[in-house]
C-alpha atoms as a PDB file:
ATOM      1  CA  UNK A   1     -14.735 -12.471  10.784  1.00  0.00           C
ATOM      2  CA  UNK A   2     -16.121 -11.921   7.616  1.00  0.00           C
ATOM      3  CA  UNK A   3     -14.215 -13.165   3.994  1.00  0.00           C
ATOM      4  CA  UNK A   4     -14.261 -11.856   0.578  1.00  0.00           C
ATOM      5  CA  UNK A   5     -16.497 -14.789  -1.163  1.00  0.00           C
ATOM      6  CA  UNK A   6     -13.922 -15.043  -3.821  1.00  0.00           C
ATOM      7  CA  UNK A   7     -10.691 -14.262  -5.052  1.00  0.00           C
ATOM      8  CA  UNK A   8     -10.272 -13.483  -8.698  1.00  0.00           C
ATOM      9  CA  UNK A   9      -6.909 -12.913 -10.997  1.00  0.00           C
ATOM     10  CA  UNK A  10      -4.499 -14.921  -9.113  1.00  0.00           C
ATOM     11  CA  UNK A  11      -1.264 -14.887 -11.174  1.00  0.00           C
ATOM     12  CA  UNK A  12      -0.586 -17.901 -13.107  1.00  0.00           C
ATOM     13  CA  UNK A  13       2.327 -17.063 -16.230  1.00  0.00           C
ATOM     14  CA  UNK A  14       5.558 -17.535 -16.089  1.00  0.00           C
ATOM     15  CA  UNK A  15       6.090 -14.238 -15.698  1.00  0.00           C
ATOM     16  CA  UNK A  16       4.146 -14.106 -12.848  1.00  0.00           C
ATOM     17  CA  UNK A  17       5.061 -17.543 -10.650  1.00  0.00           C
ATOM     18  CA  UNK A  18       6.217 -17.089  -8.003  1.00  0.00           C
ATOM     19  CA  UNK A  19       9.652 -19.198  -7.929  1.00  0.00           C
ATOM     20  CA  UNK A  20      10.054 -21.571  -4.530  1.00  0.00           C
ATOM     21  CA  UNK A  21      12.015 -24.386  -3.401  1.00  0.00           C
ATOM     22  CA  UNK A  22       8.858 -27.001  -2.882  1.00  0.00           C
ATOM     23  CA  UNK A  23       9.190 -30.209  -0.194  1.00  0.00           C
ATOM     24  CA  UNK A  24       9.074 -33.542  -1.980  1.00  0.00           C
ATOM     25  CA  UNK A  25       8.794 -35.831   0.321  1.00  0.00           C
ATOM     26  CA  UNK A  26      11.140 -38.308  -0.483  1.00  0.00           C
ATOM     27  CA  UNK A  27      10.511 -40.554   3.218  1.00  0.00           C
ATOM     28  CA  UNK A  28      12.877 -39.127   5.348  1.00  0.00           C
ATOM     29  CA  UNK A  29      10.647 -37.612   7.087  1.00  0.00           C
ATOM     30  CA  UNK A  30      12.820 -34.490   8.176  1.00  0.00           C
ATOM     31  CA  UNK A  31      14.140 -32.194   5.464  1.00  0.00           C
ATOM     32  CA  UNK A  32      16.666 -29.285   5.650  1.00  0.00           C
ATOM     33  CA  UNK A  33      16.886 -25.816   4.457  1.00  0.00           C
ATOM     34  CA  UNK A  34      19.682 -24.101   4.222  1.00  0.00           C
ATOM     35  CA  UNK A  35      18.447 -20.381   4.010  1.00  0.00           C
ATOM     36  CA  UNK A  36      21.794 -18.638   3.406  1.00  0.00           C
ATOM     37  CA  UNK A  37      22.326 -20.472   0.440  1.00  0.00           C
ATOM     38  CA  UNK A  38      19.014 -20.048  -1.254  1.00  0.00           C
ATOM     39  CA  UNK A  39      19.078 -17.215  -4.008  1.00  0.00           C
ATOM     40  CA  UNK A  40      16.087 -14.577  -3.438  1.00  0.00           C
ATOM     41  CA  UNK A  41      13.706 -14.910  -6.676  1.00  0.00           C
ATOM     42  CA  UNK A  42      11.242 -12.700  -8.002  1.00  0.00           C
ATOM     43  CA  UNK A  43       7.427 -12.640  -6.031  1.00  0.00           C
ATOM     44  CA  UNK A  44       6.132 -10.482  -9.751  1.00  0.00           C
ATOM     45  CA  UNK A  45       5.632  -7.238  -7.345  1.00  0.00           C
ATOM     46  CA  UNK A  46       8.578  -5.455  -7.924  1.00  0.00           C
ATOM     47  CA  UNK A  47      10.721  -4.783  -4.781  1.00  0.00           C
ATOM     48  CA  UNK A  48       9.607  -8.031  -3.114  1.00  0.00           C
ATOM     49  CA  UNK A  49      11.332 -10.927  -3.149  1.00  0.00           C
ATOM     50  CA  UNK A  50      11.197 -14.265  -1.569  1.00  0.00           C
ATOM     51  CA  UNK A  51      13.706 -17.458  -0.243  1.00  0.00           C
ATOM     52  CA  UNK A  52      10.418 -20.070  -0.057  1.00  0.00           C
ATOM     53  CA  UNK A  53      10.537 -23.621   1.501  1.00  0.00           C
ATOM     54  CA  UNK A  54       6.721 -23.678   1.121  1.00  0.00           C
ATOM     55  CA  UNK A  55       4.536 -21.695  -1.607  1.00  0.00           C
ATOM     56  CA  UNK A  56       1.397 -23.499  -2.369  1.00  0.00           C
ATOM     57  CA  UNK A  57      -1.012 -21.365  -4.688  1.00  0.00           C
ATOM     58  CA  UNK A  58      -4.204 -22.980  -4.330  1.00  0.00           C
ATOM     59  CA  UNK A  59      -4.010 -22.527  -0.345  1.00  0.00           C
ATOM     60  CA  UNK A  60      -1.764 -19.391  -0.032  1.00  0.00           C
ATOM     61  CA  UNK A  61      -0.017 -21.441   2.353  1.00  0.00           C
ATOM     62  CA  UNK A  62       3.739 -20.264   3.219  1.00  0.00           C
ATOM     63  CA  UNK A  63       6.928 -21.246   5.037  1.00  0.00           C
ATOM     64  CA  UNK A  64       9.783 -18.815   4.374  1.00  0.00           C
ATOM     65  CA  UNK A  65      11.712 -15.397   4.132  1.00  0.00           C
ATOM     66  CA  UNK A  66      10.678 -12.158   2.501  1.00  0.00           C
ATOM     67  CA  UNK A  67      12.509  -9.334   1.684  1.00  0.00           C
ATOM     68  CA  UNK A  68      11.062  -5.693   1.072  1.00  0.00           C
ATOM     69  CA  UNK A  69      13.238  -2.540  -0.699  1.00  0.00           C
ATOM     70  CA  UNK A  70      13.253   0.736   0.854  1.00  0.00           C
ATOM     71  CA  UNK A  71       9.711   2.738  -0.401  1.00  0.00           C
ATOM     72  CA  UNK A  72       8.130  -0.422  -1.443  1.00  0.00           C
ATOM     73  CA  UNK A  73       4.168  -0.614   0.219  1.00  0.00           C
ATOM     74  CA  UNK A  74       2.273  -3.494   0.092  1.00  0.00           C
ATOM     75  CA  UNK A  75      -1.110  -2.602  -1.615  1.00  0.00           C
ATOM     76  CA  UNK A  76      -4.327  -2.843   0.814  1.00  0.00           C
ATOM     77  CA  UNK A  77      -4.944  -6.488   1.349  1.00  0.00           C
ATOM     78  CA  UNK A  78      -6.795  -8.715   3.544  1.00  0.00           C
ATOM     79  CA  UNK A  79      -5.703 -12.396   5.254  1.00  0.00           C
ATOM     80  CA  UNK A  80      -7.945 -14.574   4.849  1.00  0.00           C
ATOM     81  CA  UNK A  81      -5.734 -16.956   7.523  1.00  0.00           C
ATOM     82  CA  UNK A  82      -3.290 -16.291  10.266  1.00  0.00           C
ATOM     83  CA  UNK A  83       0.282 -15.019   9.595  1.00  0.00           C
ATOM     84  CA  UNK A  84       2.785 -15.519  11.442  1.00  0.00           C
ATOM     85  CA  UNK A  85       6.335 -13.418  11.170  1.00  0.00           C
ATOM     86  CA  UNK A  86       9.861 -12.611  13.079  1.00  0.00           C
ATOM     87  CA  UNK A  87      11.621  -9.290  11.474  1.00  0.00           C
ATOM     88  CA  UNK A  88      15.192 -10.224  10.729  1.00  0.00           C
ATOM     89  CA  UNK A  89      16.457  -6.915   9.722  1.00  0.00           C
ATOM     90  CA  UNK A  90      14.783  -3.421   9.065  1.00  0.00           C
ATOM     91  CA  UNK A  91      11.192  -2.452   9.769  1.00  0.00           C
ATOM     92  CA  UNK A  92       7.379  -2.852   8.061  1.00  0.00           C
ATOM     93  CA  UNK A  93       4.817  -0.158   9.259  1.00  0.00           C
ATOM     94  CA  UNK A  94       0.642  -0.161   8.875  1.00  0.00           C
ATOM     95  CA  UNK A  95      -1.722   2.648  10.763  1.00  0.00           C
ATOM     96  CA  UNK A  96      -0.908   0.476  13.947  1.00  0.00           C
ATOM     97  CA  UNK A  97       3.005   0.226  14.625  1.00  0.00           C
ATOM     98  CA  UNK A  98       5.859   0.371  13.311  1.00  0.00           C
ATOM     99  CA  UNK A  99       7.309  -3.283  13.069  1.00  0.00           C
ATOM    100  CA  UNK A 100      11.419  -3.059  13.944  1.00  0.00           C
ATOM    101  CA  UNK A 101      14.362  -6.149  14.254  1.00  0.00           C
ATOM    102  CA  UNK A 102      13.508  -8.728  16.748  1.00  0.00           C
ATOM    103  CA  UNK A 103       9.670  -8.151  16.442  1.00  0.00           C
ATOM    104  CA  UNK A 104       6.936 -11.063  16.251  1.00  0.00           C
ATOM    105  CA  UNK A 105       4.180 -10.282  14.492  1.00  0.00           C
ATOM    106  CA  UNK A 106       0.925 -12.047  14.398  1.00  0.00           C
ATOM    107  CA  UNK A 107      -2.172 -11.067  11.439  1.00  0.00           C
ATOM    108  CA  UNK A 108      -5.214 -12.973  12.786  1.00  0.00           C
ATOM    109  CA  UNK A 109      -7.965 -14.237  10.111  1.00  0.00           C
ATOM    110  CA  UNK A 110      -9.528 -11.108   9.046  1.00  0.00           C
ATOM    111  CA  UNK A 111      -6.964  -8.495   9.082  1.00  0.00           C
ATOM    112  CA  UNK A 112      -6.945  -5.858   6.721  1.00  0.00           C
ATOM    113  CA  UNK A 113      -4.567  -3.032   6.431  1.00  0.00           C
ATOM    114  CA  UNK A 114      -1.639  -2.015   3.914  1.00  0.00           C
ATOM    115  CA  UNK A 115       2.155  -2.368   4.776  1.00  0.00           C
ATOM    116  CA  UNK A 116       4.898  -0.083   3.904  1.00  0.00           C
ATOM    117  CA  UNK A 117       8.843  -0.992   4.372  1.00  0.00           C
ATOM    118  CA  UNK A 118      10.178   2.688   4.451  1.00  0.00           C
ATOM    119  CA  UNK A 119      13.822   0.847   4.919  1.00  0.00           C
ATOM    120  CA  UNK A 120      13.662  -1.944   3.431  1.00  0.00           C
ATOM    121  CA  UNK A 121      13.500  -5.380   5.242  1.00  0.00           C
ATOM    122  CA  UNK A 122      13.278  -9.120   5.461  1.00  0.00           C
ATOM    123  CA  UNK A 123      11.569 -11.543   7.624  1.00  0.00           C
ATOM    124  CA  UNK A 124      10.394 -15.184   7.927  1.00  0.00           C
ATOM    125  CA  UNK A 125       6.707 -15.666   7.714  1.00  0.00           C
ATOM    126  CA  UNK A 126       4.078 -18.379   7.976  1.00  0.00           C
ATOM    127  CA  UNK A 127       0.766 -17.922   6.324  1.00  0.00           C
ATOM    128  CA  UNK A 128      -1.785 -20.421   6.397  1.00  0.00           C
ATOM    129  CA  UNK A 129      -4.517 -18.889   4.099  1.00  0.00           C
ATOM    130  CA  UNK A 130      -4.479 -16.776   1.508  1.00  0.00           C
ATOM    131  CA  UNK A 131      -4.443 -13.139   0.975  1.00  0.00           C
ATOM    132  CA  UNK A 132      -7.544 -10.575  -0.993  1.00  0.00           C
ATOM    133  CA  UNK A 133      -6.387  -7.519  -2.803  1.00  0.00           C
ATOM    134  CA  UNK A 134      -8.477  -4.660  -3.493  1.00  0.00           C
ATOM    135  CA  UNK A 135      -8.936  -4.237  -7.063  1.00  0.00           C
ATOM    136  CA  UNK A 136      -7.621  -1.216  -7.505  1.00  0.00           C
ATOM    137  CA  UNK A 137      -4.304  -1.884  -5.522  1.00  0.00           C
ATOM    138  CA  UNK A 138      -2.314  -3.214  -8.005  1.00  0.00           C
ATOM    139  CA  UNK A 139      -0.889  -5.212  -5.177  1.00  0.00           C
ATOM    140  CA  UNK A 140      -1.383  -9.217  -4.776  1.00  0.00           C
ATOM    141  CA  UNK A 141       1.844 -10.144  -6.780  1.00  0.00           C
ATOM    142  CA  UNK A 142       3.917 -10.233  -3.562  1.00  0.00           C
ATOM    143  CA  UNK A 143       1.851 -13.052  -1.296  1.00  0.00           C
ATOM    144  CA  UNK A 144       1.314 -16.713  -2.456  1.00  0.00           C
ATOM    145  CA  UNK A 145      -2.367 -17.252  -3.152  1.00  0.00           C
ATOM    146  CA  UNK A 146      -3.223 -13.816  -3.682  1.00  0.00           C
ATOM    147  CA  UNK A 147      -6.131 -12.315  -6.027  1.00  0.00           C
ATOM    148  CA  UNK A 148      -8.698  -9.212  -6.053  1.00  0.00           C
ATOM    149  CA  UNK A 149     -11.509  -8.976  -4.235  1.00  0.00           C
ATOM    150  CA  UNK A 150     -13.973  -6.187  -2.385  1.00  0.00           C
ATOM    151  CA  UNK A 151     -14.283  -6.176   0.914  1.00  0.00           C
ATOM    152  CA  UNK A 152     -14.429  -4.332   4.047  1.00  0.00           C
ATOM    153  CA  UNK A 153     -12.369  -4.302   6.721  1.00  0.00           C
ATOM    154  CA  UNK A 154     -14.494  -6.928   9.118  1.00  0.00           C
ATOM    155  CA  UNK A 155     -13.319  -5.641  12.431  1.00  0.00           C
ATOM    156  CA  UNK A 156     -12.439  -1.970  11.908  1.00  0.00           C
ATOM    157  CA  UNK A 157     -12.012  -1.795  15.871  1.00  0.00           C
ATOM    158  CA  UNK A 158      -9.568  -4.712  16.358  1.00  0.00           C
ATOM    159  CA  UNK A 159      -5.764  -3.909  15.548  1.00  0.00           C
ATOM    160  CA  UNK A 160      -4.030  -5.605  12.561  1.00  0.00           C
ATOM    161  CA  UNK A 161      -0.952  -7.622  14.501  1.00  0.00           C
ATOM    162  CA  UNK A 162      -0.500  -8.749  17.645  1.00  0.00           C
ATOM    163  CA  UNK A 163       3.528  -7.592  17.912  1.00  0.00           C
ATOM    164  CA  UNK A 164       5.727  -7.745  20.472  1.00  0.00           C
ATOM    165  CA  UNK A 165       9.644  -7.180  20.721  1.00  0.00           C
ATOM    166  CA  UNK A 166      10.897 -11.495  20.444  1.00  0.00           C
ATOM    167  CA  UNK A 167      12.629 -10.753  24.345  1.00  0.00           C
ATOM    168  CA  UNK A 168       9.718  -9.639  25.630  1.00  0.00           C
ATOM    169  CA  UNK A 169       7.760 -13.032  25.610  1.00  0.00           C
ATOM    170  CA  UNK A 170       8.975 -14.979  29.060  1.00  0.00           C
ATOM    171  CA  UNK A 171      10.775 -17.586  29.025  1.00  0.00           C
ATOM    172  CA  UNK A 172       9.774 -20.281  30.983  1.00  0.00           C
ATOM    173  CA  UNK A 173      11.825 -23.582  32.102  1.00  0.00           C
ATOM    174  CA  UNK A 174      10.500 -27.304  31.088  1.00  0.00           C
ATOM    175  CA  UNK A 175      10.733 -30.539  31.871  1.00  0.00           C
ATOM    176  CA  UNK A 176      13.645 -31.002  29.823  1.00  0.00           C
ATOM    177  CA  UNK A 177      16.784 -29.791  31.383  1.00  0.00           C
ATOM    178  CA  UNK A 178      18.004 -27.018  29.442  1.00  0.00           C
ATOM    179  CA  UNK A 179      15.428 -26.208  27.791  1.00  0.00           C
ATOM    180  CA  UNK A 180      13.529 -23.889  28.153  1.00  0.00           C
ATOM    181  CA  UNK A 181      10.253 -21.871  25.834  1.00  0.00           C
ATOM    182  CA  UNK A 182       9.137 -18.856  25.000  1.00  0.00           C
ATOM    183  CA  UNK A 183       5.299 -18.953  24.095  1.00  0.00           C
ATOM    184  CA  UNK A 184       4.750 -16.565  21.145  1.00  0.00           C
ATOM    185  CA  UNK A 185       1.240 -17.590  19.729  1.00  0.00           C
ATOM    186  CA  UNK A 186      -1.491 -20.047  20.739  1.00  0.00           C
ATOM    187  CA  UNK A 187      -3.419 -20.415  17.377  1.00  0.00           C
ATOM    188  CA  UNK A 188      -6.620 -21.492  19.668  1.00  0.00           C
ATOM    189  CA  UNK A 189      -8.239 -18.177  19.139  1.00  0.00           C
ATOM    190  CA  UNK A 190      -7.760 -19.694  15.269  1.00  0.00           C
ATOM    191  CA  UNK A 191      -9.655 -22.352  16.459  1.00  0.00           C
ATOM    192  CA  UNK A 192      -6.479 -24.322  15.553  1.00  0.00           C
ATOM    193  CA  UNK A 193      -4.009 -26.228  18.041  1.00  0.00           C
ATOM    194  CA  UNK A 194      -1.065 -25.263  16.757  1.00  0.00           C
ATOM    195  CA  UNK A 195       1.722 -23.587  18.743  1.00  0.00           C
ATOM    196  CA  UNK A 196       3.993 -21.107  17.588  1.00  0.00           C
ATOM    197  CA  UNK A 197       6.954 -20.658  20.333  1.00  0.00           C
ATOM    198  CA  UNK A 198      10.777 -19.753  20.419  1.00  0.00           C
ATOM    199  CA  UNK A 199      13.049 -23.221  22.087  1.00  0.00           C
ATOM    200  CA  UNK A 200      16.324 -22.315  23.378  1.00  0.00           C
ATOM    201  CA  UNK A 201      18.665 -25.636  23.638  1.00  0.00           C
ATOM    202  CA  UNK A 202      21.745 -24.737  26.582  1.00  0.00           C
ATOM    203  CA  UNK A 203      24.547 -26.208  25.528  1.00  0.00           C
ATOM    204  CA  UNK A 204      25.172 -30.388  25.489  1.00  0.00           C
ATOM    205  CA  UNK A 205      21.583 -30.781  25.950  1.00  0.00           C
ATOM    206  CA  UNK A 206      19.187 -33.678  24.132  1.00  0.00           C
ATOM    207  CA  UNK A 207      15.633 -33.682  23.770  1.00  0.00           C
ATOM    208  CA  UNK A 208      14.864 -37.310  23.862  1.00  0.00           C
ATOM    209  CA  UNK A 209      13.284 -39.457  21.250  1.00  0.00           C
ATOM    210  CA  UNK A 210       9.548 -38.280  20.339  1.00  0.00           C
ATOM    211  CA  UNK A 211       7.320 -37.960  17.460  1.00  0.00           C
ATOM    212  CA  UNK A 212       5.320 -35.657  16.070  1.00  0.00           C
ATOM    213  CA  UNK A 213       2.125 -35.784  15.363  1.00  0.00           C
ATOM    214  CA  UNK A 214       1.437 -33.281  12.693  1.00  0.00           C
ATOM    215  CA  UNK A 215       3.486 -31.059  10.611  1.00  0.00           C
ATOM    216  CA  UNK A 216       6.021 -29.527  12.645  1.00  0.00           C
ATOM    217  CA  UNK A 217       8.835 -26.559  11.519  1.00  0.00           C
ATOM    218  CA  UNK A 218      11.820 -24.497  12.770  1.00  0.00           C
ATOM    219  CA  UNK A 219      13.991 -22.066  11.796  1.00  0.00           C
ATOM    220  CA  UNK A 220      17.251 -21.933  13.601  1.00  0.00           C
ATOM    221  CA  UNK A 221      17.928 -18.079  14.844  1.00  0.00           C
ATOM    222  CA  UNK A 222      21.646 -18.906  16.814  1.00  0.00           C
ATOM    223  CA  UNK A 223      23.845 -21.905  16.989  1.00  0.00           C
ATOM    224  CA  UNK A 224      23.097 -25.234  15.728  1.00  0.00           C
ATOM    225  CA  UNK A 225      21.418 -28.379  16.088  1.00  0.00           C
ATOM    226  CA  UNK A 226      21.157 -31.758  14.753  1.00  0.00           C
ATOM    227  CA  UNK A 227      17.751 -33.742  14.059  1.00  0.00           C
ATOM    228  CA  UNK A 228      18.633 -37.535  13.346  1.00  0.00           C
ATOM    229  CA  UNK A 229      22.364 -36.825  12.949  1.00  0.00           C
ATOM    230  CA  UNK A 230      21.474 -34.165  10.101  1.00  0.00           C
ATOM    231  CA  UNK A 231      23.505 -30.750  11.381  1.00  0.00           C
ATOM    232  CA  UNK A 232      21.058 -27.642  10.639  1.00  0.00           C
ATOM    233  CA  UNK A 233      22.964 -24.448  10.662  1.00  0.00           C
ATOM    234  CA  UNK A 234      22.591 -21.300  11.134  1.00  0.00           C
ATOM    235  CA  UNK A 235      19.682 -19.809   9.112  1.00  0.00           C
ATOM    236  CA  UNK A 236      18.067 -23.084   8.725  1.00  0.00           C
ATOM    237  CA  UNK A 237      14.176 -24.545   8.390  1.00  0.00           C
ATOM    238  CA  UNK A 238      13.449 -27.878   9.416  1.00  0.00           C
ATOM    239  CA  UNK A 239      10.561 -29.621   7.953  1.00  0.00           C
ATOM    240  CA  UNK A 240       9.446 -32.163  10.173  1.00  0.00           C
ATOM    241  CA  UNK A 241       6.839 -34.387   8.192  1.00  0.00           C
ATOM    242  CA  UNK A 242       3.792 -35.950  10.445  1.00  0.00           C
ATOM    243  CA  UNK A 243       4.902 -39.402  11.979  1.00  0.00           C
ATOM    244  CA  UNK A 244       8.251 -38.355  12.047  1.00  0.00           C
ATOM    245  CA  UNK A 245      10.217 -39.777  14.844  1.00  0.00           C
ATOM    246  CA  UNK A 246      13.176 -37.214  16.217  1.00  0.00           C
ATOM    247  CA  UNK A 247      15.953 -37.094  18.323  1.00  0.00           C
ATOM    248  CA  UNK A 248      17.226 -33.153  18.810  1.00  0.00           C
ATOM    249  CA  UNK A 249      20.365 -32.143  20.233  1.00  0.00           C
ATOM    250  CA  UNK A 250      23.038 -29.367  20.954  1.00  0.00           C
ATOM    251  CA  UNK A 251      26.099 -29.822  21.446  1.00  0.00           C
ATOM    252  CA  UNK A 252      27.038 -25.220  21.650  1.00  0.00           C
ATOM    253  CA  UNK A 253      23.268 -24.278  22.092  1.00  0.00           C
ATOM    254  CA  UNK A 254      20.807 -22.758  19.913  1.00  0.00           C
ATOM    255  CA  UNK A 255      17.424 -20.816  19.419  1.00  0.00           C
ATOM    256  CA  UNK A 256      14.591 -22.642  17.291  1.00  0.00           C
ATOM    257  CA  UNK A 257      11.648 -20.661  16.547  1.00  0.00           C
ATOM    258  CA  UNK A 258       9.236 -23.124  15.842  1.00  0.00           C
ATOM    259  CA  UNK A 259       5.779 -23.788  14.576  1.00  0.00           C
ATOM    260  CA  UNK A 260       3.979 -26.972  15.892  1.00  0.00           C
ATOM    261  CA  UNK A 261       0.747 -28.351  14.243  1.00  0.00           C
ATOM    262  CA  UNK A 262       0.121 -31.020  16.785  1.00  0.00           C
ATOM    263  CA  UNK A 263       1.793 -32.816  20.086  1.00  0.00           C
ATOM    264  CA  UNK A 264       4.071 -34.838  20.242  1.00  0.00           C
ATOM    265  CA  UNK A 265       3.980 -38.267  21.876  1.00  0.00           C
ATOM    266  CA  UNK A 266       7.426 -39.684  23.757  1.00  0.00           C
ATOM    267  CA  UNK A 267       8.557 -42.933  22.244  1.00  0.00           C
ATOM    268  CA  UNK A 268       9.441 -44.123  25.644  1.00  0.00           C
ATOM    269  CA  UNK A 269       5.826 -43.768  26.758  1.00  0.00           C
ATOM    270  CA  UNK A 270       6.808 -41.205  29.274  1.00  0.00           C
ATOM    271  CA  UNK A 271       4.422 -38.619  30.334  1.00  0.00           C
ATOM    272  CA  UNK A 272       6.582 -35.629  29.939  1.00  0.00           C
ATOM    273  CA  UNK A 273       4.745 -32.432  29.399  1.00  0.00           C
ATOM    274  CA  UNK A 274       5.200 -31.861  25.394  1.00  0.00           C
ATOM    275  CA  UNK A 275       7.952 -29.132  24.327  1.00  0.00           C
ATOM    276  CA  UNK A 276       5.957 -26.953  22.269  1.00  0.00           C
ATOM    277  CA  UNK A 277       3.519 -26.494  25.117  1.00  0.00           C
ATOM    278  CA  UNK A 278       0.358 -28.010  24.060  1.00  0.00           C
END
């Protein structure tokens, strides 16, 4: 799919940063997020607002949660990488759908349309590119990475998202006793092997000892967890830093959705299928 050759105007003032908790790795390896205590702050578009674990301007990369107000539209815009969202509350519509609670939405490279929350809502998202903006829009305030370009939309006959209610996806068993998978996006037609699935841990279950290989993240949607001891709460995103070797366990159950940039490889040597499904 064709890409605006360049982006122009991205906001850079004080006025205009957008505010984010950033990852410093400090050599844990494993960092957590506790959503429900992290204030919204200001994207610059008014009416959008943000709870960031990941904002990084010169990629548009993204890890976090956005919130819309009711009668707030997005401005035409075009990704210029996938995005990846689950609605938490309220809905987002474009010319395709209308995008309710418990929806998964993928934007493949390329997609171009304009957004509208008629309700209000908020959702966590993962973008891994950044985002054009017609001139004219007056939009690009509300995505990390944004700026103005022209373009055209590159596909006119493909749909914007690939959306689906988060039940709908099957769940399948794994090697693991309880725990099972729901597979929610394989980023191959990205040309990337990354997974992006939903885990549900049964109660007093243990994934054993592995380690990933790339950059690996969750958020928790039910229950809790631990990673390495560290409890992760409701609400939660776990940052799981290449190299990382984890332990993950439940003692009351839980629902990860997670994003996997890589396999893992069992520290035991087994030959377990991986978790994420790769």
């Amino acid at each position: 799919m064709a890409a605006p050759d360049r982006l122009e105007g991205r906001p850079r003032d004080s006025r205009e940063r957008v505010m984010s908790i950033l990852h410093k790795p400090d050599g844990r390896g494993v960092y957590v997020y506790d959503m429900l205590d992290v204030p919204w702050t200001e994207t610059g578009k008014p009416g959008v607002r943000q709870r960031a674990v990941r904002a990084d301007r010169s990629t548009g990369h993204f890890l976090g949660l956005i919130q819309f107000d009711p009668m707030i539209a997005a401005g035409v815009h075009q990704h210029l990488g996938p995005a990846t969202s689950l609605m938490l509350g309220g809905s987002l519509a474009d010319y395709q759908d209308n995008y309710g609670r418990d929806t998964v939405t993928i934007n493949p490279t390329g997609t171009t349309h304009d957004a509208i929350s008629w309700e209000g809502c908020f959702f966590v998202a993962r973008l891994e590119g950044a985002t054009a903006y017609l001139p004219e829009s007056g939009g690009g305030k509300g995505h990390v990475g944004a700026g103005t370009a022209t373009f055209t939309n590159p596909a006119p006959e493909v749909l914007p998202a690939l959306d689906f209610p988060l039940r709908e996806a099957r769940q399948l068993a794994t090697s693991i006793p309880r725990l099972s998978r729901r597979m929610l996006f394989d980023y191959r037609i990205e040309k990337d092997d990354h997974r992006f699935v939903e885990l549900t841990l049964w109660p007093d279950m243990k994934i054993p000892t592995h380690r990933v290989s790339a950059l690996t993240e969750w958020m928790v949607l039910a229950g809790n967890a631990k990673v390495n001891n560290l409890t992760v709460p409701i609400g939660a995103i776990v940052v799981i830093e290449p190299g990382t070797e984890v332990t993950i366990e439940s003692a009351f159950g839980c629902r990860l959705l997670a994003w996997a940039d890589g396999p893992i490889q069992w520290s035991d040597g087994a030959t377990l299928p991986d978790i994420y499904g790769f």
